[in-house]
Protein backbone atom coordinates (compact mmCIF):
# COMPACT_ATOMS: atom_id res chain seq x y z
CA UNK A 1 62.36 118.67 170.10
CA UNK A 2 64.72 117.20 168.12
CA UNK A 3 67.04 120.13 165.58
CA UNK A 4 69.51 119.59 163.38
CA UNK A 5 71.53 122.69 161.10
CA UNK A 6 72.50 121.12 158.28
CA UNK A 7 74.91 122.83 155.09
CA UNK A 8 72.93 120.12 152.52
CA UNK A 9 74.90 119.69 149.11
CA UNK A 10 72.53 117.61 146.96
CA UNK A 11 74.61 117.71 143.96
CA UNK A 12 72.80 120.60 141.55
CA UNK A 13 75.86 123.05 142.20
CA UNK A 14 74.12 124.79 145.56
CA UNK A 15 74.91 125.09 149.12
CA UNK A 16 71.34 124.85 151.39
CA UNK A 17 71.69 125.87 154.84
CA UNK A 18 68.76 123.82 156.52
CA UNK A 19 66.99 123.67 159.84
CA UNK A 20 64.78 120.56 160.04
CA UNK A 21 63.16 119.56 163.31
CA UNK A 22 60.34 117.27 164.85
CA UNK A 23 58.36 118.02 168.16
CA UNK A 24 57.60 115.50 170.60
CA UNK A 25 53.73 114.58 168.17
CA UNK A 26 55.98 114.11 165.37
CA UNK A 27 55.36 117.39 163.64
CA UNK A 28 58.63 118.69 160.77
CA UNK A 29 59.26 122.18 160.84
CA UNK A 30 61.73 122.36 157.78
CA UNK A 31 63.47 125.85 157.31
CA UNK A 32 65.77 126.99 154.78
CA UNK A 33 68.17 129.87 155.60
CA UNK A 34 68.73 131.44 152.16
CA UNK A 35 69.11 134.81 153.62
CA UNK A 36 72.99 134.51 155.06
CA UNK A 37 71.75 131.86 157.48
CA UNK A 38 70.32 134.49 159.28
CA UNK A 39 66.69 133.75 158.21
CA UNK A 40 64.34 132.10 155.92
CA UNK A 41 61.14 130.50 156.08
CA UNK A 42 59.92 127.57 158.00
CA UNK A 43 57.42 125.20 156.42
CA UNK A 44 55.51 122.43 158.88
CA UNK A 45 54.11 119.33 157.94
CA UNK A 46 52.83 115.84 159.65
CA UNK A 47 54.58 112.77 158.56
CA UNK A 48 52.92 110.85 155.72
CA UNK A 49 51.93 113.96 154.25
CA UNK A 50 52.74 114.42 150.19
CA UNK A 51 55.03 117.31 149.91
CA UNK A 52 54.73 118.03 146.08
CA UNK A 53 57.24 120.93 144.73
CA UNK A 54 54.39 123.04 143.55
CA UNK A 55 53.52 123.14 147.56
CA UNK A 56 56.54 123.89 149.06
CA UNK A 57 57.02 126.59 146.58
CA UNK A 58 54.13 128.33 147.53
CA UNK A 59 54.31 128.01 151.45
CA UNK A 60 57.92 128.80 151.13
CA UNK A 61 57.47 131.84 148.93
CA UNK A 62 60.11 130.77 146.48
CA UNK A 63 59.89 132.12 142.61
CA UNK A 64 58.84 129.80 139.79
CA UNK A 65 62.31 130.84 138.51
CA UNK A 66 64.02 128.78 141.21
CA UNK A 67 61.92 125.05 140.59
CA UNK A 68 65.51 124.14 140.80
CA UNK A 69 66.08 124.95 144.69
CA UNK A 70 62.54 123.70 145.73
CA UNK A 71 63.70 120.11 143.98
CA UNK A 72 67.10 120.44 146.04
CA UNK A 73 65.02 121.16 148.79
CA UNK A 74 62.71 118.27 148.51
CA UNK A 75 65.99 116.26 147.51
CA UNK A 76 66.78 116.72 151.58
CA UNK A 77 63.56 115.44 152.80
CA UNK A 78 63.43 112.93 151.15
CA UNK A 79 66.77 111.12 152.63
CA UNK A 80 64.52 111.92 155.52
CA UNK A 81 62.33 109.45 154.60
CA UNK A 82 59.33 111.93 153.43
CA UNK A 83 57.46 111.38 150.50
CA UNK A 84 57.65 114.10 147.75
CA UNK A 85 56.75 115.07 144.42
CA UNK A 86 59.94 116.32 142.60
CA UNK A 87 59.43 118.12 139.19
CA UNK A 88 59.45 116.10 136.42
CA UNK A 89 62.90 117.15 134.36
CA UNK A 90 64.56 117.53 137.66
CA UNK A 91 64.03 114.02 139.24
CA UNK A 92 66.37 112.13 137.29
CA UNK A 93 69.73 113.99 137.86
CA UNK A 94 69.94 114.47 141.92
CA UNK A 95 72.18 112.21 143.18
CA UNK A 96 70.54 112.09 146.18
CA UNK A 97 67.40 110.07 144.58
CA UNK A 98 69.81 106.98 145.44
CA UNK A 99 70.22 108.21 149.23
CA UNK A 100 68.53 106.52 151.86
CA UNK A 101 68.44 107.58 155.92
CA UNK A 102 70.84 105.37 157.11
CA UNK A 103 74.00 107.51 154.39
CA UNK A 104 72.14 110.89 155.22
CA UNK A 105 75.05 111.67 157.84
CA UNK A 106 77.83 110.51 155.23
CA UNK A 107 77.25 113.19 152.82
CA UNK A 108 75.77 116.24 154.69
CA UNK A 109 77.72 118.01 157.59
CA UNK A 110 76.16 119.11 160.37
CA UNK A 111 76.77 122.66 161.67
C-alpha cells in the first residue's frame, strides 16, 4: 500500500494535515487529521467514483458550517486526479482548480 502524509495548503487560508493511500485493488482511503494530527476520519472510495461535497461531508462527519474545509478537502483529490463535485460559490476561487498531478509535489510538502 502506497501512503503519503501530506500538510495540503490549497489556498483558502487553512493548513490540512492529510493521509491519502491506495491498496494493491486500487482502493483510496483519504483521512484528514483535524484533531492535532493525532486523528480524524478516514473516508474510502474506488477510483472513478463521484465524490460530491455533500458526500464527503456526511461520511466524514464534518458540520454544514465548515462547506469550506470539505471544498479544500476535495480541492486535494482532485490534483489526485479524482473526480469531485465542489460547491458551487466555492469552485471558482481555489487555486488549486488549475493544478494537475504532475505540480501536486511542487506545492504540497510531504511530512
Amino acid at each position: 500500500m502506497n501512503v503519503e502524509r501530506i500538510d495540503w495548503q490549497p489556498g483558502n487560508g487553512t493548513r490540512y494535515d492529510i493521509v491519502y493511500a491506495q491498496d494493491s485493488g486500487g482502493r483510496v482511503y483519504f483521512t484528514w487529521l483535524q484533531y492535532g494530527g493525532s486523528g480524524g476520519t478516514t473516508f474510502s472510495f474506488t477510483p472513478g467514483t463521484y465524490v460530491h461535497y455533500s458526500y464527503l461531508m456526511e461520511k466524514m462527519s464534518i458540520p454544514s458550517r465548515m462547506t469550506g474545509d470539505a471544498a479544500g478537502l476535495l480541492a486535494f483529490l482532485h490534483t489526485k486526479g479524482h473526480d469531485v463535485g465542489m460547491p458551487s460559490d466555492w469552485s471558482s476561487w481555489f487555486r488549486s482548480e488549475s493544478l494537475t498531478k504532475n505540480n501536486l509535489d511542487s506545492l504540497a510538502q510531504a511530512s
